[in-house]
C-alpha atoms as a PDB file:
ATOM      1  CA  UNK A   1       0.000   0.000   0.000  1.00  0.00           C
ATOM      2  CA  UNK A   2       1.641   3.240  -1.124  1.00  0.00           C
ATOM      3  CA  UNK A   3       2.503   5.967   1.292  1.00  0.00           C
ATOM      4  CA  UNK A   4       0.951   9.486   0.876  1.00  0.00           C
ATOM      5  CA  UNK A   5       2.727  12.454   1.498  1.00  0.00           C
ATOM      6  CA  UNK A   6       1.479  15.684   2.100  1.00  0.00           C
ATOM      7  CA  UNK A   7       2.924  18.897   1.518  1.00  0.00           C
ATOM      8  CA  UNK A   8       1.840  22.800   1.852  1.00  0.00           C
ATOM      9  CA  UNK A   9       5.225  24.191  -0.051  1.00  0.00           C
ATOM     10  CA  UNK A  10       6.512  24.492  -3.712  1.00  0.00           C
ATOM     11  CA  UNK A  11       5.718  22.633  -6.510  1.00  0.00           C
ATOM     12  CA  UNK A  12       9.450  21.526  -6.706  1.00  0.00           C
ATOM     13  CA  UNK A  13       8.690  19.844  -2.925  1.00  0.00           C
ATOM     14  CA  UNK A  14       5.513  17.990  -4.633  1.00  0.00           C
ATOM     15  CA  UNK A  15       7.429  16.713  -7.488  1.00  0.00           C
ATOM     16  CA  UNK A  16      10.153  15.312  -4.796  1.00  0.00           C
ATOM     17  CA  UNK A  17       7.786  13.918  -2.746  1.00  0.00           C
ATOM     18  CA  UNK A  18       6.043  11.751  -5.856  1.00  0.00           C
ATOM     19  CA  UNK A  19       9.425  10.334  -6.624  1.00  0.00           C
ATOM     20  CA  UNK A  20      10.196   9.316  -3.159  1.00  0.00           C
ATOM     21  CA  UNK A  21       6.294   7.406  -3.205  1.00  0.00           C
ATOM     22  CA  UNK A  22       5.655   7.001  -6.594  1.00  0.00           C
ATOM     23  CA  UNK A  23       2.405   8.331  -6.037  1.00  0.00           C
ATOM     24  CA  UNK A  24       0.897  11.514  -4.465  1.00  0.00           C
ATOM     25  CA  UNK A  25      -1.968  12.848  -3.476  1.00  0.00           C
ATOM     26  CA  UNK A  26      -2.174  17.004  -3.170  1.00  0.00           C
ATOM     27  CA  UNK A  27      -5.600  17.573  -1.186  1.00  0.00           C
ATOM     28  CA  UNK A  28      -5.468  17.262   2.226  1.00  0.00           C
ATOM     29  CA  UNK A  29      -8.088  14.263   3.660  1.00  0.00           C
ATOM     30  CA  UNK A  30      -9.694  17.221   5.807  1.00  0.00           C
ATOM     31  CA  UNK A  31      -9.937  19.203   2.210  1.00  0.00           C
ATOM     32  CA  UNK A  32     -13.575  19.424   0.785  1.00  0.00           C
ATOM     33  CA  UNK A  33     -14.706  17.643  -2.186  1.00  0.00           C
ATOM     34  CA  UNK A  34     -14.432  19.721  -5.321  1.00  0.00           C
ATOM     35  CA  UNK A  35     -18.131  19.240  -5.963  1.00  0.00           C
ATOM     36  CA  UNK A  36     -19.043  20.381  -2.633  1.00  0.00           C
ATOM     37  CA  UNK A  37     -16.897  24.246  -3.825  1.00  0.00           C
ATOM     38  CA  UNK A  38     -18.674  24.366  -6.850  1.00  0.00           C
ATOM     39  CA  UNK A  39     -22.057  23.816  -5.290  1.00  0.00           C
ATOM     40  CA  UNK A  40     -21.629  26.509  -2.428  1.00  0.00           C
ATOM     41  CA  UNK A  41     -19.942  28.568  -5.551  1.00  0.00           C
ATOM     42  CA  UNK A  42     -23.080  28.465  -7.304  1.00  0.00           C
ATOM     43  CA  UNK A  43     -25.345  29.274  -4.248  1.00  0.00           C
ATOM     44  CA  UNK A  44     -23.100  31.862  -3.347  1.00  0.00           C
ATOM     45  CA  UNK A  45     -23.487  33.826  -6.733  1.00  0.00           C
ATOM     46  CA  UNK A  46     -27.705  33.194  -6.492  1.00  0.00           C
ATOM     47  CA  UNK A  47     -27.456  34.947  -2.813  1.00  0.00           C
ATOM     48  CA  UNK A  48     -25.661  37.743  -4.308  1.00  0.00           C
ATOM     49  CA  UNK A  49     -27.444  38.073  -7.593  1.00  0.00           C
ATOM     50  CA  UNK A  50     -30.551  37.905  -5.507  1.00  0.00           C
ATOM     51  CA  UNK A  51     -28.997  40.665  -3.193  1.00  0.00           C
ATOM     52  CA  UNK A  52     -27.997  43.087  -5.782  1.00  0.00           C
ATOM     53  CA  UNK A  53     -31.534  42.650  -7.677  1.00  0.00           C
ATOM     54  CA  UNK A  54     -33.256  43.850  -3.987  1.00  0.00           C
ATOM     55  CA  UNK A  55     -31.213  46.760  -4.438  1.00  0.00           C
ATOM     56  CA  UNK A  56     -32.750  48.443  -7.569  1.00  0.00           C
ATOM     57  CA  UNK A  57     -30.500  51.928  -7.133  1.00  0.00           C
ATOM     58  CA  UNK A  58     -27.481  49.884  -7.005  1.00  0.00           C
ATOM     59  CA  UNK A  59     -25.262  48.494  -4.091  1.00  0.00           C
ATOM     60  CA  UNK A  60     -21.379  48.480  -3.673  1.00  0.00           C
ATOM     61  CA  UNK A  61     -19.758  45.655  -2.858  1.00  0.00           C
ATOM     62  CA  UNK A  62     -18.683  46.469   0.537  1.00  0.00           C
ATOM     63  CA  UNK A  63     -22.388  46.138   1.116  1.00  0.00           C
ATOM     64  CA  UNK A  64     -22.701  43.056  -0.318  1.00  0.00           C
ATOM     65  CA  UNK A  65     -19.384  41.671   1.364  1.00  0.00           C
ATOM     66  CA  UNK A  66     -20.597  42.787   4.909  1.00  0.00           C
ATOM     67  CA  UNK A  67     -24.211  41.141   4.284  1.00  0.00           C
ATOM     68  CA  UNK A  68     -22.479  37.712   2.585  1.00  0.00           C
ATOM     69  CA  UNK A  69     -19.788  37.470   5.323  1.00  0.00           C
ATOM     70  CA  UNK A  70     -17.119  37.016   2.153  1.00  0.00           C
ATOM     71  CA  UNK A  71     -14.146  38.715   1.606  1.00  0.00           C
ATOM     72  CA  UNK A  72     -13.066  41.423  -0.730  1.00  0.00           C
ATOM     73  CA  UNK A  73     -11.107  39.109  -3.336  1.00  0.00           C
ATOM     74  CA  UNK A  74     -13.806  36.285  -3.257  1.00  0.00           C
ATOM     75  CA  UNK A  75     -16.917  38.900  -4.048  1.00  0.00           C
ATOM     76  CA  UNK A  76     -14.894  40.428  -6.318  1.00  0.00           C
ATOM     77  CA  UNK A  77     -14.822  36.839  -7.925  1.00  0.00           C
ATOM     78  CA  UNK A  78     -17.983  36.556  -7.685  1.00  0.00           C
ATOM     79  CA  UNK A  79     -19.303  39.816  -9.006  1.00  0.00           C
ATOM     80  CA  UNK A  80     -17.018  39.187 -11.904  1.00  0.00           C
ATOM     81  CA  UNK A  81     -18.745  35.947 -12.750  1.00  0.00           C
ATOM     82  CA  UNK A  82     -22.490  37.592 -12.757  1.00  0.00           C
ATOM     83  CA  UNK A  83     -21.032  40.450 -14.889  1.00  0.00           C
ATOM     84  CA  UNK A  84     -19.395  37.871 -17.020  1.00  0.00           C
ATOM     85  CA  UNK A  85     -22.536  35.872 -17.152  1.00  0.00           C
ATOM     86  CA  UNK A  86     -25.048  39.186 -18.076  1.00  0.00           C
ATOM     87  CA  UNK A  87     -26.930  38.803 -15.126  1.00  0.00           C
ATOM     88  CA  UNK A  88     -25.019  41.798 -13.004  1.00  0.00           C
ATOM     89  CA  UNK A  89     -23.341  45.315 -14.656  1.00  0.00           C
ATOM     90  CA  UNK A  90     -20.923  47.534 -12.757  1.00  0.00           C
ATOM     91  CA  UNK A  91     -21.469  51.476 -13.145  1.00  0.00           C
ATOM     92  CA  UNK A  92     -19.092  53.293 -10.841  1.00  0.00           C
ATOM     93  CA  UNK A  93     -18.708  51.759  -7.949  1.00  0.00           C
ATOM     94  CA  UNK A  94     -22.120  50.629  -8.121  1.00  0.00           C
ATOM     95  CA  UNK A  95     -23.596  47.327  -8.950  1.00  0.00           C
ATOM     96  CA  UNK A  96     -26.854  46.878 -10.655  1.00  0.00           C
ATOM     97  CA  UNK A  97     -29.087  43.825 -11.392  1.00  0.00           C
ATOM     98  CA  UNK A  98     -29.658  43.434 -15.558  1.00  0.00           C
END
């Protein structure tokens, strides 16, 4: 039974560590399956669509990130995604339901 090896550094460390097993594994066993991330992705980006849409004279995201509990970089994710998908526009600093 092979030996897995987990590591939290470089790339170069991974690569070392699959030579010394000859297999690897890089999630974590605590990590969460990728299926479960794309669900709570998707339910995250309904909440906030569903957020900015109550807001008919626009929001900004600090008001969105405050109300979602999410940080700055993963709103900004998500906001991207909704713009990218035509379902949210950006004028300003304002976001806007289409």
């Amino acid at each position: 039974m092979p030996m897995e090896i987990y590591l939290a550094s470089s790339n170069s460390s991974l690569e070392a560590a699959s030579s010394l097993t000859g297999e690897m594994t890089t999630r974590p066993p605590n990590a969460a399956p990728k299926a479960r991330q794309t669900l709570d992705s998707v339910a995250l980006r309904s909440r906030v669509f569903e957020f900015v849409a109550d807001h008919p004279d626009g929001t900004r995201l600090t008001e969105i990130e405050e109300d979602m509990r999410v940080g700055r970089y993963h709103m900004s994710r998500v906001l991207r995604t909704l713009i990218d998908e035509n379902k949210v526009e950006k004028r300003g600093l304002l976001y806007f339901a289409i």
